[in-house]
N, C-alpha and C. Protein backbone atom coordinates (compact mmCIF):
# COMPACT_ATOMS: atom_id res chain seq x y z
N UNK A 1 -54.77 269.68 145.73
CA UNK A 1 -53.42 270.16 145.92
C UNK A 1 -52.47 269.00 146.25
N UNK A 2 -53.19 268.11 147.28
CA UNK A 2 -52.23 266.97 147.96
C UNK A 2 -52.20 265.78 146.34
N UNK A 3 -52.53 265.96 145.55
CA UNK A 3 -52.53 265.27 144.69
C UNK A 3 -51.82 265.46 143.19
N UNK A 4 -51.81 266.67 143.04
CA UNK A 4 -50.42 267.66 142.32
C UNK A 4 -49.49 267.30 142.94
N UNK A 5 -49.06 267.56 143.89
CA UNK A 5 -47.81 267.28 144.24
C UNK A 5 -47.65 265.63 144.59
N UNK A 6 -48.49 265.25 144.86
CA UNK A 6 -47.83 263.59 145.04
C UNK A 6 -47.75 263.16 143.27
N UNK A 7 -48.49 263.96 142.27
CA UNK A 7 -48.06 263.42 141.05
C UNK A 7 -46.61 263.83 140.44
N UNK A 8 -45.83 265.21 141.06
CA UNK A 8 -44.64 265.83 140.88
C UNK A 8 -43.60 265.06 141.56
N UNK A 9 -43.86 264.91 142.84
CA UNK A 9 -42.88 264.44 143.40
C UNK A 9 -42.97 262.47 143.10
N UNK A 10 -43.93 261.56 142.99
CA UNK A 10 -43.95 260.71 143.18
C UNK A 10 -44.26 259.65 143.83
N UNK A 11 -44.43 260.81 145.59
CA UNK A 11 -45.33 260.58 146.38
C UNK A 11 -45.59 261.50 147.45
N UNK A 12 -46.31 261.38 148.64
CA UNK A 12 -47.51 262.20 149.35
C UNK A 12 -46.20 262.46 150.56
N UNK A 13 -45.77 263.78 150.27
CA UNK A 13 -45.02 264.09 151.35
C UNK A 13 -45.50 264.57 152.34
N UNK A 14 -44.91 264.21 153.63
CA UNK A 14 -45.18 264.11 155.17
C UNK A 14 -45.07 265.18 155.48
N UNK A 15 -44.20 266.15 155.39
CA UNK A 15 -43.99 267.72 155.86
C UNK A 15 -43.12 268.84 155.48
N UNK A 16 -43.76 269.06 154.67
CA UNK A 16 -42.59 270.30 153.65
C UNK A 16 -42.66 271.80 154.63
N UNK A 17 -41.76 272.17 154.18
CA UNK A 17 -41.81 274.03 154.94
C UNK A 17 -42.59 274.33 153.98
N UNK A 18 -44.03 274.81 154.85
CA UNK A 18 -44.75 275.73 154.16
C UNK A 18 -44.39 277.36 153.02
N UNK A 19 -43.31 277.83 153.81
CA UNK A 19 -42.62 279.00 153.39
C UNK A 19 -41.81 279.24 152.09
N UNK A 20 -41.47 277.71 151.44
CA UNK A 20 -40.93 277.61 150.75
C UNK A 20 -41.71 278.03 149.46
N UNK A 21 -42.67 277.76 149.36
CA UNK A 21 -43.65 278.08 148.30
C UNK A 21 -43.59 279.55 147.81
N UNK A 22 -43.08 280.49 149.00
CA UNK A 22 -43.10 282.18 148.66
C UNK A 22 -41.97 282.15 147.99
N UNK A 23 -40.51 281.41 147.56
CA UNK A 23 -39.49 281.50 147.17
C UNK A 23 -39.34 281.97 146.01
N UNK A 24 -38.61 282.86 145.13
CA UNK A 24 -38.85 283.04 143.55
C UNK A 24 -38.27 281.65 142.89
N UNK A 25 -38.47 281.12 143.18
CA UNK A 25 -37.80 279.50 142.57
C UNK A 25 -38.66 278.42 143.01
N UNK A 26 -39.84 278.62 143.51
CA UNK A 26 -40.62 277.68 144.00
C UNK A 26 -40.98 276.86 143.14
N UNK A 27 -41.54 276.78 142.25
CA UNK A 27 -41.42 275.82 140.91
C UNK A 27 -40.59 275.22 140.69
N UNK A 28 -39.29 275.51 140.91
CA UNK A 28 -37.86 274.38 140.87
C UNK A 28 -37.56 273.69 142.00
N UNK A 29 -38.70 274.09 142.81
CA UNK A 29 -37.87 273.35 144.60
C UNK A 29 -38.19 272.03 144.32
N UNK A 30 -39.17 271.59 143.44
CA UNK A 30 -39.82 269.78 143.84
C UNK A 30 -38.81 269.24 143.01
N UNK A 31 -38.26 269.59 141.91
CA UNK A 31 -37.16 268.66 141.03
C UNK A 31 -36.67 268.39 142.44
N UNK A 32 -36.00 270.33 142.44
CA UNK A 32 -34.56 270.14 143.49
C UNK A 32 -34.06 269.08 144.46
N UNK A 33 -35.79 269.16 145.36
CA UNK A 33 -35.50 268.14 146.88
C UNK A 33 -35.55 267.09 146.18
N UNK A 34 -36.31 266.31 145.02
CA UNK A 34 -36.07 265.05 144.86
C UNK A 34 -34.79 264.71 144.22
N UNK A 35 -34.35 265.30 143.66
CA UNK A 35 -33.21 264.81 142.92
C UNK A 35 -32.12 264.86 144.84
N UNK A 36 -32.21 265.49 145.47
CA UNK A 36 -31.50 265.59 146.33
C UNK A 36 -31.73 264.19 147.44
N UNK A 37 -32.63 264.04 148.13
CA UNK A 37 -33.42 263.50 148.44
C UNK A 37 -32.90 261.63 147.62
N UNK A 38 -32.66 261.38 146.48
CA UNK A 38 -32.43 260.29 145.62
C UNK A 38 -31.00 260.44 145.88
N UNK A 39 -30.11 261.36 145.82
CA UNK A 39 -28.70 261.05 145.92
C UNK A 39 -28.50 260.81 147.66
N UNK A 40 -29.32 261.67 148.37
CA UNK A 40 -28.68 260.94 149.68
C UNK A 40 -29.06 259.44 150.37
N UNK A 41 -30.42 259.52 149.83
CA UNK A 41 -30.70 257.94 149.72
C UNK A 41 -29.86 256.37 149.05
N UNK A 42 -29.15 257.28 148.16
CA UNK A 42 -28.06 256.42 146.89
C UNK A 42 -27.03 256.27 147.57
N UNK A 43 -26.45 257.08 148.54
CA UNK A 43 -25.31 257.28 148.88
C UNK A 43 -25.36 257.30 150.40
N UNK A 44 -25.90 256.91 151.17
CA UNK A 44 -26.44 256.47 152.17
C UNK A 44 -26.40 254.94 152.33
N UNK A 45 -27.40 254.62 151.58
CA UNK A 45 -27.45 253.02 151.53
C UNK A 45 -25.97 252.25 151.14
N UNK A 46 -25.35 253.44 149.69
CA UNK A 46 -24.14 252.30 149.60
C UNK A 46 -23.03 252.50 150.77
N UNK A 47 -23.05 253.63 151.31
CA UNK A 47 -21.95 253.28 152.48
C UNK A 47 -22.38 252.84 153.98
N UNK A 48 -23.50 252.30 154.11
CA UNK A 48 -24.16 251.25 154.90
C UNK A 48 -23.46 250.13 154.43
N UNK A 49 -24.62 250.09 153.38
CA UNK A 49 -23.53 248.71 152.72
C UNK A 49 -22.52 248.00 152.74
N UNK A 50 -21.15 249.09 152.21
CA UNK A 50 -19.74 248.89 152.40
C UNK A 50 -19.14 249.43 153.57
N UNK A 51 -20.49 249.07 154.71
CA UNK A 51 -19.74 249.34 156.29
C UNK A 51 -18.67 250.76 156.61
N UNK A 52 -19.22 251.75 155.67
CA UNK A 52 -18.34 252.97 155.93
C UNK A 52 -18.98 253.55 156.51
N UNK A 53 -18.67 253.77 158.15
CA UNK A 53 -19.29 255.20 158.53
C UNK A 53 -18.77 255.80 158.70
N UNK A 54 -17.15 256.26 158.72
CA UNK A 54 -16.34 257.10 158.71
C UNK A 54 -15.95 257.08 157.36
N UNK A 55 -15.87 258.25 155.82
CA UNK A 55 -17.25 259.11 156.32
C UNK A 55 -17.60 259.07 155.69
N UNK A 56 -18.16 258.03 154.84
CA UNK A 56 -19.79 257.79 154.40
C UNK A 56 -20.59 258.24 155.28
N UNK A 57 -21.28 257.21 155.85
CA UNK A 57 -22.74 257.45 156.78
C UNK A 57 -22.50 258.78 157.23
N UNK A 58 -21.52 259.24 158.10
CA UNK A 58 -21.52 260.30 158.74
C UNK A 58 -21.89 261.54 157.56
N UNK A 59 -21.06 261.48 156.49
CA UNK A 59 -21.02 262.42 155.86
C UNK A 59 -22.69 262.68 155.05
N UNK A 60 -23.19 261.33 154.87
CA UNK A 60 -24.88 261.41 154.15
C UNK A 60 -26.03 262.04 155.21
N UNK A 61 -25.29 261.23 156.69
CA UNK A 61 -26.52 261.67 157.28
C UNK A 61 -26.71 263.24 157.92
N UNK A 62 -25.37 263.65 157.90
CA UNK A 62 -25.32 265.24 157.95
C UNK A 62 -26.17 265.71 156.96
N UNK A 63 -25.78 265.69 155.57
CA UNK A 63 -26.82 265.37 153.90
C UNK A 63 -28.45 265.14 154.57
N UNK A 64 -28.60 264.56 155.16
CA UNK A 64 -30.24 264.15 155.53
C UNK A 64 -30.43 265.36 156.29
N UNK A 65 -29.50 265.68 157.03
CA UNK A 65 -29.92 266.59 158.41
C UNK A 65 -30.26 268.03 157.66
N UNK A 66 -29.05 268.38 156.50
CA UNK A 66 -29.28 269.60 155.87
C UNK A 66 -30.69 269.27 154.86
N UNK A 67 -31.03 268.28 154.41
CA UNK A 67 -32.47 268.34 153.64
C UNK A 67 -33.73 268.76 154.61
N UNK A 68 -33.62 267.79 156.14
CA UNK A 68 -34.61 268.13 156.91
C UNK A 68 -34.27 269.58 157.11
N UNK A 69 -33.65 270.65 157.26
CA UNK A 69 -33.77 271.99 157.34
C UNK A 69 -34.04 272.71 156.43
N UNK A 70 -33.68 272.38 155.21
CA UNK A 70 -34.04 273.26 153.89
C UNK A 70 -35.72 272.81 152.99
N UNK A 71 -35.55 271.67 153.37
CA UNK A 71 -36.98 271.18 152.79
C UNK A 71 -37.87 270.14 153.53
N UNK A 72 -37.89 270.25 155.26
CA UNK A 72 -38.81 269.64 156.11
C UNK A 72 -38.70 268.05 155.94
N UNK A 73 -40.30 267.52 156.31
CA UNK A 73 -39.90 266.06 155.86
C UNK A 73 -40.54 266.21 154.85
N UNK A 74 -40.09 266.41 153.51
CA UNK A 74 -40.37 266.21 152.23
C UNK A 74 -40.59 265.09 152.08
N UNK A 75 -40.45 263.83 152.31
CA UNK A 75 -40.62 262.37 151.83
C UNK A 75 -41.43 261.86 152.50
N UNK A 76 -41.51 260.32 151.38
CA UNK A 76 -43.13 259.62 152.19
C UNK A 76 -43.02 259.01 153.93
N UNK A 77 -44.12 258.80 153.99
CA UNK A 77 -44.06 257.94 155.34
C UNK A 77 -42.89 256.45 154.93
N UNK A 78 -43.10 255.87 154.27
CA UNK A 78 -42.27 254.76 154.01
C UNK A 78 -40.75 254.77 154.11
N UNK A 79 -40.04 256.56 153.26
CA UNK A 79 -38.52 256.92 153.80
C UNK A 79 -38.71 257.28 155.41
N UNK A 80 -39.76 257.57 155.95
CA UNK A 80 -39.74 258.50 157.77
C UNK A 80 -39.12 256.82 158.18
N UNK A 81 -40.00 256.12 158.07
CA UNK A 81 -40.24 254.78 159.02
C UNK A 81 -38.57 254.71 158.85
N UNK A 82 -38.30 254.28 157.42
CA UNK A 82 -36.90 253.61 156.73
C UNK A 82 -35.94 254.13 157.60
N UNK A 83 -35.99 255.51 157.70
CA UNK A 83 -34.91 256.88 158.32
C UNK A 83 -34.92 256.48 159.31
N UNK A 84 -35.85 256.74 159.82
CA UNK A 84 -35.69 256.24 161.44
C UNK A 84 -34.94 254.85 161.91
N UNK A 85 -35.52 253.74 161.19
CA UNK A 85 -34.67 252.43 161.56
C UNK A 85 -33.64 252.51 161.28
N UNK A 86 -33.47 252.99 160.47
CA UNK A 86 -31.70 252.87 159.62
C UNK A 86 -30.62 253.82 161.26
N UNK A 87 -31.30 254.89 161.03
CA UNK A 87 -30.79 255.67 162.49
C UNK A 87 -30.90 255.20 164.13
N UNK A 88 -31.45 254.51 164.57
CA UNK A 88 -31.52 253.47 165.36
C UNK A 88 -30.88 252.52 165.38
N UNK A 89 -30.69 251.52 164.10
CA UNK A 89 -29.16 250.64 164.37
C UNK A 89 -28.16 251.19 164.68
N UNK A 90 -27.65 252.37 163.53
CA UNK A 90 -26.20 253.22 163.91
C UNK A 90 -26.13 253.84 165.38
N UNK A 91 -27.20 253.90 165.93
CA UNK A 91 -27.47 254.94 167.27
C UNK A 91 -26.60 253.73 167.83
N UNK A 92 -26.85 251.89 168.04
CA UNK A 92 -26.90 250.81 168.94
C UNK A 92 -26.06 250.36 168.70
N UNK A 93 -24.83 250.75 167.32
CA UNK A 93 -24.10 249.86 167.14
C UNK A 93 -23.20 249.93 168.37
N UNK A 94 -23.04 249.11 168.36
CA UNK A 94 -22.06 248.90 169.78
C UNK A 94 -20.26 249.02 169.72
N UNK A 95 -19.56 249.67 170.36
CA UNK A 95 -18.34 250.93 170.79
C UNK A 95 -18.35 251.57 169.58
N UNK A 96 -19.30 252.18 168.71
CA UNK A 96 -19.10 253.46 168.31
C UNK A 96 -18.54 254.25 169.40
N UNK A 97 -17.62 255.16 168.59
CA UNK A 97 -17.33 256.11 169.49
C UNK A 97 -18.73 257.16 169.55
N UNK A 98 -18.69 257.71 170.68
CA UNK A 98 -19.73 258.95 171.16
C UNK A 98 -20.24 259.91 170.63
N UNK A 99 -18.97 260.47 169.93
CA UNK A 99 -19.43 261.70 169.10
C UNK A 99 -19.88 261.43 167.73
N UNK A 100 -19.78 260.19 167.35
CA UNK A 100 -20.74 259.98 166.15
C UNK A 100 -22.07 259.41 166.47
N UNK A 101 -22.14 258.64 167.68
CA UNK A 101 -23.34 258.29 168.28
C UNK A 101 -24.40 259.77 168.11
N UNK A 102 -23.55 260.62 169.42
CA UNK A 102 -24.54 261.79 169.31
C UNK A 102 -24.67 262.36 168.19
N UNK A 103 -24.31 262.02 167.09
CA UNK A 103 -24.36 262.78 165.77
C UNK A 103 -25.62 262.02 165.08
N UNK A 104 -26.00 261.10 165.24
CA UNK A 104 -26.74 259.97 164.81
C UNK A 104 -27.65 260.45 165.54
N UNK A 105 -27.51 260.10 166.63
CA UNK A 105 -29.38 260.30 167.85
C UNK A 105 -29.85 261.53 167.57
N UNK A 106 -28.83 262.54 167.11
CA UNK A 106 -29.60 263.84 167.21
C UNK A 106 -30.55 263.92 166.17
N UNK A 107 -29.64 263.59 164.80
CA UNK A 107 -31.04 263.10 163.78
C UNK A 107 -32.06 262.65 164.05
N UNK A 108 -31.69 261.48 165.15
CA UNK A 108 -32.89 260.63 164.82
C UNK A 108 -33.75 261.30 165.80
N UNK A 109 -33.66 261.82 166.73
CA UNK A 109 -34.69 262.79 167.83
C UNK A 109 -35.58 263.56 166.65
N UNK A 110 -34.55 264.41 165.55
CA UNK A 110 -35.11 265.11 164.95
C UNK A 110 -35.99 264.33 164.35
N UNK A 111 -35.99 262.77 163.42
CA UNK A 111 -36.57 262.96 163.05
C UNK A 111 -38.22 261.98 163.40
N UNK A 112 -38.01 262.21 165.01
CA UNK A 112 -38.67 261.23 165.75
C UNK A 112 -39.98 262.53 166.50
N UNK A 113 -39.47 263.40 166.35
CA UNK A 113 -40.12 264.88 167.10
C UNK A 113 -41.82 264.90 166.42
N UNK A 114 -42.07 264.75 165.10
CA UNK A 114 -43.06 264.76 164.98
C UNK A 114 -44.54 263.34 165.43
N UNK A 115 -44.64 264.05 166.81
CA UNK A 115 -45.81 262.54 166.57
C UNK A 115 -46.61 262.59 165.80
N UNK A 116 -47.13 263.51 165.58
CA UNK A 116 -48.58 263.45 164.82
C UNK A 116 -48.57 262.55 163.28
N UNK A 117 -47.04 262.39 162.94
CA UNK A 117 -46.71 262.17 161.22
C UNK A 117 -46.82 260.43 161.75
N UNK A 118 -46.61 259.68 162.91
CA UNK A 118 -46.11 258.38 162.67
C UNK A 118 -47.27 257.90 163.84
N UNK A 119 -47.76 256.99 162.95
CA UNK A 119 -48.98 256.23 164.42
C UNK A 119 -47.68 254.88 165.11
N UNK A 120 -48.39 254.35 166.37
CA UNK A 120 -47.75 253.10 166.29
C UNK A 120 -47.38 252.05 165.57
N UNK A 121 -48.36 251.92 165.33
CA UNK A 121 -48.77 250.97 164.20
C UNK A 121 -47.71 250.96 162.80
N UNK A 122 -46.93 252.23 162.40
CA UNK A 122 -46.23 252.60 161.52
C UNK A 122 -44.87 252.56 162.19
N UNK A 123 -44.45 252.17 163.26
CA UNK A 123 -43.14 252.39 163.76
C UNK A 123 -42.92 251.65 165.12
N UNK A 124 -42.17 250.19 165.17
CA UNK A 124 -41.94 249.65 165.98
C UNK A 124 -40.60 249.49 166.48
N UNK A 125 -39.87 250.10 167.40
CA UNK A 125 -38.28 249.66 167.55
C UNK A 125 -38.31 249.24 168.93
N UNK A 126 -37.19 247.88 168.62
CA UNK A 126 -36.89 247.23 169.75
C UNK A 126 -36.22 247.94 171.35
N UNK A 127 -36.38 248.30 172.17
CA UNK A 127 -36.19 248.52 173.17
C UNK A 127 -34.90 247.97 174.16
N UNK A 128 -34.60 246.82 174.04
CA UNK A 128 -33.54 246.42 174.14
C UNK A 128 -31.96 246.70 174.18
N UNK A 129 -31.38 247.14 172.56
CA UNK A 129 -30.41 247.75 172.25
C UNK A 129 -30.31 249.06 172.85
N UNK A 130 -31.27 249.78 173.09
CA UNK A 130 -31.52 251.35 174.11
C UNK A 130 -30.77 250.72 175.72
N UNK A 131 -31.82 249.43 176.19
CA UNK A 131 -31.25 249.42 177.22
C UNK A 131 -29.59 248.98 177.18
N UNK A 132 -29.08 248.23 176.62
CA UNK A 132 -27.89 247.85 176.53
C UNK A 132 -27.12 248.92 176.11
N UNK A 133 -27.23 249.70 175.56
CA UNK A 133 -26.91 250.71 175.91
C UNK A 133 -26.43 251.93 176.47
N UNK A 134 -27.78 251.94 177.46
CA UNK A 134 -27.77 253.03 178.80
C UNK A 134 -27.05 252.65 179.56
N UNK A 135 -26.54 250.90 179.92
CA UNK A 135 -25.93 250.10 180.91
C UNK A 135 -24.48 250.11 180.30
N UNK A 136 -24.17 250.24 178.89
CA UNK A 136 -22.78 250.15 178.21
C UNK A 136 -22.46 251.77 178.88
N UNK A 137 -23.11 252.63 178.91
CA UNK A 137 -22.33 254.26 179.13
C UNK A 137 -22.64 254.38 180.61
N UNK A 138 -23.51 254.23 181.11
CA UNK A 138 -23.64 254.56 182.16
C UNK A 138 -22.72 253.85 183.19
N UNK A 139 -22.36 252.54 183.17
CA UNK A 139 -21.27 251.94 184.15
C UNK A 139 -20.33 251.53 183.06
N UNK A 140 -19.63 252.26 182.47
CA UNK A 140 -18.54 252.53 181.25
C UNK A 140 -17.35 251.91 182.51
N UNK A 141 -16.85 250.63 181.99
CA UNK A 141 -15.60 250.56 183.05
C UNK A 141 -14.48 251.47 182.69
N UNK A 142 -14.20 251.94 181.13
CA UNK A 142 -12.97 252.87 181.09
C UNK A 142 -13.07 254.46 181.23
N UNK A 143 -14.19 254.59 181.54
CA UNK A 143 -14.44 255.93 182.13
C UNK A 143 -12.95 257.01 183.33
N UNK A 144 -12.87 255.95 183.92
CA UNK A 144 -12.24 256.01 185.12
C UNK A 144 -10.70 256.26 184.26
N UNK A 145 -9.86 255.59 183.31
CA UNK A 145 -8.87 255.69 182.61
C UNK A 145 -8.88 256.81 181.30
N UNK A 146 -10.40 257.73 181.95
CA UNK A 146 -10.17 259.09 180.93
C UNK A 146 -9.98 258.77 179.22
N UNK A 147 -10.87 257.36 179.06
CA UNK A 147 -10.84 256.86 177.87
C UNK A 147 -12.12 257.29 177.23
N UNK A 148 -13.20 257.30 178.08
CA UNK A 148 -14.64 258.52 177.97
C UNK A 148 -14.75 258.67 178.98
N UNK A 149 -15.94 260.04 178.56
CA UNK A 149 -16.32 260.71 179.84
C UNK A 149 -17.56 261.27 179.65
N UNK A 150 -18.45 261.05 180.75
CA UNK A 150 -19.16 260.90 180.92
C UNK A 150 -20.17 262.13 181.63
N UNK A 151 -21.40 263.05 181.50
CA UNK A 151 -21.32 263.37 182.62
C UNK A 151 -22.01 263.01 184.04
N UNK A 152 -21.96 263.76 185.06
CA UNK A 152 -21.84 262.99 186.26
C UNK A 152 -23.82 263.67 186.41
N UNK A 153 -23.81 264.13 185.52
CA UNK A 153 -25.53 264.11 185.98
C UNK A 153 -26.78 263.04 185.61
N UNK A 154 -26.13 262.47 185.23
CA UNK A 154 -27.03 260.90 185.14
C UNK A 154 -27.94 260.56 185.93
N UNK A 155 -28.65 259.63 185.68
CA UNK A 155 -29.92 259.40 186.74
C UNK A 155 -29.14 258.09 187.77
N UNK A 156 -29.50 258.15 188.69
CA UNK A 156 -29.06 257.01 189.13
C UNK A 156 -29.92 256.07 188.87
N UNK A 157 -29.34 254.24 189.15
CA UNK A 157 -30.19 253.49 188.10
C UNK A 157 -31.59 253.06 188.36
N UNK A 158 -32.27 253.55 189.62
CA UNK A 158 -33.62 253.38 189.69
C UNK A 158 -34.81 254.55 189.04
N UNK A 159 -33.81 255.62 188.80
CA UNK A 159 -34.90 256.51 187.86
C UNK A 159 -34.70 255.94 186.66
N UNK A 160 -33.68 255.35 186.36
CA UNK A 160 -33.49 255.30 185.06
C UNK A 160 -34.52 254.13 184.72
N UNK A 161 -34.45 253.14 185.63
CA UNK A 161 -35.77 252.70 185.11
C UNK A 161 -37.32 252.94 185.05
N UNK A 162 -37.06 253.82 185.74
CA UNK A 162 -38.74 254.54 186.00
C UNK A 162 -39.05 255.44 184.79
N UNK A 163 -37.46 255.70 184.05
CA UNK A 163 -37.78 256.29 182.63
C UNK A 163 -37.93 255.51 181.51
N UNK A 164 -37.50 254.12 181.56
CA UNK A 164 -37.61 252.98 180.83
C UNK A 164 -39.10 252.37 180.84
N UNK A 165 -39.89 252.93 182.15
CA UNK A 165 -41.22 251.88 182.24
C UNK A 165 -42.43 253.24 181.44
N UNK A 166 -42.00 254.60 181.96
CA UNK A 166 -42.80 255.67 181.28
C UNK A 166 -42.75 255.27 180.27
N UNK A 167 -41.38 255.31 179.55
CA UNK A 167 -41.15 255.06 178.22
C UNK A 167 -41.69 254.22 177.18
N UNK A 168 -42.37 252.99 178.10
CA UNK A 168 -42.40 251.52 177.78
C UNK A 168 -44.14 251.69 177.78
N UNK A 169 -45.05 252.40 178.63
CA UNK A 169 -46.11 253.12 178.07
C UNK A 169 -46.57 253.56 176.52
N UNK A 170 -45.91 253.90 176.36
CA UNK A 170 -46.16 254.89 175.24
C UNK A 170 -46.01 253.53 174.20
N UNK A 171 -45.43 252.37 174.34
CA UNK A 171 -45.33 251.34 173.64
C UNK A 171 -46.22 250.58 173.54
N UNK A 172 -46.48 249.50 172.47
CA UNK A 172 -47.71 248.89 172.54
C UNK A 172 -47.66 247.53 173.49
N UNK A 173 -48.42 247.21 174.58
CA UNK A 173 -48.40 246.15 175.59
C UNK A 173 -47.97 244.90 174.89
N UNK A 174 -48.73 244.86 173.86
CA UNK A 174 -48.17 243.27 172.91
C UNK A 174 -46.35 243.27 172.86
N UNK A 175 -45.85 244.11 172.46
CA UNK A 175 -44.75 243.91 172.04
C UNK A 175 -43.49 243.96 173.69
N UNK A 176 -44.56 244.61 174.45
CA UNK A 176 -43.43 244.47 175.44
C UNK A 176 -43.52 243.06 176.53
N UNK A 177 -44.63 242.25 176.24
CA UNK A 177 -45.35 241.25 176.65
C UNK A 177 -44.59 240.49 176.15
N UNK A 178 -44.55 240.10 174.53
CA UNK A 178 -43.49 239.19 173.79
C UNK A 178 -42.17 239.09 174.75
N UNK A 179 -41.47 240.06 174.53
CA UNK A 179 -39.96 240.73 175.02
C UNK A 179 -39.71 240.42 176.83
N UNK A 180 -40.84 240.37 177.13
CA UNK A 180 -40.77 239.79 178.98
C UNK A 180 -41.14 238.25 178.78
């Protein structure tokens, strides 16, 4: 079965909705998602490219967000890894405004939710830009001038590192060894 379809689609997809298969159109869904799947990838990359995220990026990766709901993670491990990094710079770029930030992370939570699909070994991101980060919003000097806002349930900054070192667990010792 896993071999029919990696010859239809092109390659060995990571997680399709099972349900889809009962559809009266199920036979047309594998064109469908790939041809879909190829334009948001097309159109993704070029407004990376030409530094548009207003609204390129914004507008593709909404495009990604509606594929992950209609057709799971249809694509290989190689687009998961890709997706993910690509969504991790935009998460870090630095003074994005917020509400495209959270528009970005939420993807990328989504498409970070499955452990079982990604070993370590398949997915390394720097840690760093997270913290610079947490320290850019969390002691936001224009907060105070109602320029953002913030809310006030934050950790104060010694949990926050106690969520940075849990966090830093789950990471592989080599890489956080390098980085210290």
């Amino acid at each position: 079965m896993k071999k029919e379809v990696s010859d239809t689609l092109g390659f060995v997809p990571q997680k399709d909705i099972v349900y889809n298969k009962l559809l009266p159109y199920a036979d047309k869904l594998d064109g469908e998602s790939n041809e879909f799947l190829a334009r948001i990838k097309e159109n993704l990359g070029r407004a990376v490219y030409l530094r548009e995220i207003w609204p390129g990026v914004l507008f593709w990766t909404r495009k990604l967000s509606t594929y992950l709901r209609l057709y799971g993670r249809k694509f290989s491990k190689e687009d998961h890894v890709l997706f993910i990094k690509l969504l991790y710079e935009l998460v870090t770029i630095p003074r994005l405004e917020i509400s495209m930030m959270q528009g970005f992370a939420r993807l990328l939570i989504n498409l970070l939710k499955k452990k079982d699909l990604l070993s370590r070994e398949d997915l390394e991101l720097p840690w760093q830009p997270l913290y610079e980060l947490h320290e850019r919003i969390l002691y936001s000097k224009t907060e105070h001038l109602g320029l953002n806002w913030f809310p006030s349930s934050l950790r104060p900054r010694s949990t926050s590192r106690h969520i940075l070192v849990k966090l830093a667990q789950r990471c592989s010792v080599d890489a956080l060894l390098k980085a210290l």
